[in-house]
Protein backbone atom coordinates (compact mmCIF):
# COMPACT_ATOMS: atom_id res chain seq x y z
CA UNK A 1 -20.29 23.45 -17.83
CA UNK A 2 -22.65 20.19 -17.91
CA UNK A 3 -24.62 19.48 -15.08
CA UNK A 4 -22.56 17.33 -12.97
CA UNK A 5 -19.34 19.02 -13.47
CA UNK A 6 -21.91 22.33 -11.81
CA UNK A 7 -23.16 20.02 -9.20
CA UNK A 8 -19.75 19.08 -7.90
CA UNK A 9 -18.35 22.88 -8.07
CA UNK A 10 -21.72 23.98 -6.22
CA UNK A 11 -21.29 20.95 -3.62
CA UNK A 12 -17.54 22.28 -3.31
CA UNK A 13 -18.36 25.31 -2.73
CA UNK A 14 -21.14 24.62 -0.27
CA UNK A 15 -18.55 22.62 1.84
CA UNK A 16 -16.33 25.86 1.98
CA UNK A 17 -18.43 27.77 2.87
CA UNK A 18 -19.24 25.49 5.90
CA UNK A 19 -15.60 25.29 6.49
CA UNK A 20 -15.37 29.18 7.14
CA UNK A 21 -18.46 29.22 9.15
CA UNK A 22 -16.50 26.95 11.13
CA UNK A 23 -13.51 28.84 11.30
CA UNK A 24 -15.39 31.73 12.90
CA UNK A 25 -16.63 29.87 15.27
CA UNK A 26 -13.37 28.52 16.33
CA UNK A 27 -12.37 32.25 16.53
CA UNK A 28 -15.21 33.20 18.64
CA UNK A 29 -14.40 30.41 20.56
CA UNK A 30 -10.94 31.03 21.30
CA UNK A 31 -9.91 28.08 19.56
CA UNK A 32 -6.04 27.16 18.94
CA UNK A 33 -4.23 28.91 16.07
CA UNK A 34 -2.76 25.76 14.98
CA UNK A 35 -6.09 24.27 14.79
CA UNK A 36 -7.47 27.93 12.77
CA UNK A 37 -4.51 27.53 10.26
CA UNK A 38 -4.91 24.03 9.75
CA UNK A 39 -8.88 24.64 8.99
CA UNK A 40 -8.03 27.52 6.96
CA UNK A 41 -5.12 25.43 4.53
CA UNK A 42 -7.87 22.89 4.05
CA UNK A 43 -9.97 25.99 2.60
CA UNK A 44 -7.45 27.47 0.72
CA UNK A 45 -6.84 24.12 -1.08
CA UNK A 46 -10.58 23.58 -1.47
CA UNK A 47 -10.86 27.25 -3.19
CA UNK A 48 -7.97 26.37 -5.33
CA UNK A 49 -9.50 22.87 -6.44
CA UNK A 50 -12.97 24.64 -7.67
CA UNK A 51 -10.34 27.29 -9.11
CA UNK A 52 -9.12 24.78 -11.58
CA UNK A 53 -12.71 22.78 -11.92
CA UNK A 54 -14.15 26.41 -13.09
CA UNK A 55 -11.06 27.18 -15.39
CA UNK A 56 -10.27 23.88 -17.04
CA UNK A 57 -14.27 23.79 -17.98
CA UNK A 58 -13.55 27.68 -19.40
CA UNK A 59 -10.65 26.91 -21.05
CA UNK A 60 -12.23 24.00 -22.97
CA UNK A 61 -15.26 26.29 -23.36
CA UNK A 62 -13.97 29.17 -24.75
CA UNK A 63 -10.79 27.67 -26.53
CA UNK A 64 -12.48 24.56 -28.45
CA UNK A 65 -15.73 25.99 -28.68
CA UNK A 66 -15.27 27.92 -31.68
CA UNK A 67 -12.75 29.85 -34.23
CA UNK A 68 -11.24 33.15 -32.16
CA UNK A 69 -9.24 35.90 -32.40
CA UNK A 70 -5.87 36.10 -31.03
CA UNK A 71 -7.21 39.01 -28.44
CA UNK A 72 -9.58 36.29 -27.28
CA UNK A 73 -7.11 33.76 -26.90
CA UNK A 74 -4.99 36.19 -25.09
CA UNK A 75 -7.93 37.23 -22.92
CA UNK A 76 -8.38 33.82 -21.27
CA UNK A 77 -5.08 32.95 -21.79
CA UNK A 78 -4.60 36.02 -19.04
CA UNK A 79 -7.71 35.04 -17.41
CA UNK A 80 -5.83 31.76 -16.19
CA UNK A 81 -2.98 33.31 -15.50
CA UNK A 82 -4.49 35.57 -13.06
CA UNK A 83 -5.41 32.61 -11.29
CA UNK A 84 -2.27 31.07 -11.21
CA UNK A 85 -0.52 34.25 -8.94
């Protein structure tokens, strides 16, 4: 992963993590579930975004890198289908 591409996933993930601090604060709070869901949708999309920052730089990585076996293939060919469930 170059160095900007890591910078923006560990920025991402920074921000999520400040979004679920926030979220248990809103449930210590007592805050609106409508307000909760909506906070934790914009977390789950977040999560899903550095999901496909960290696999499209694997992908590239481990597909175009070198010559590799067809296990290999298969192995991060399953890899990114995990994600995708």
């Amino acid at each position: 992963m170059e160095d900007k591409e890591r910078q923006d996933v560990i920025k991402r993930l920074k921000t999520i993590r400040g979004h679920i601090q926030g979220v248990e604060r809103m449930i210590d709070e007592g805050k609106n579930c409508d307000d909760i869901m909506q906070q934790i949708t914009a977390i789950k999309s977040s999560v899903e975004k550095v999901g496909w920052l960290i696999i499209r730089d694997h992908a590239a990585d481990c597909l175009l890198s070198e010559p590799l076996t067809k296990e290999e293939v298969n192995k991060t060919i399953q890899r990114i289908a995990q994600f995708l469930k």
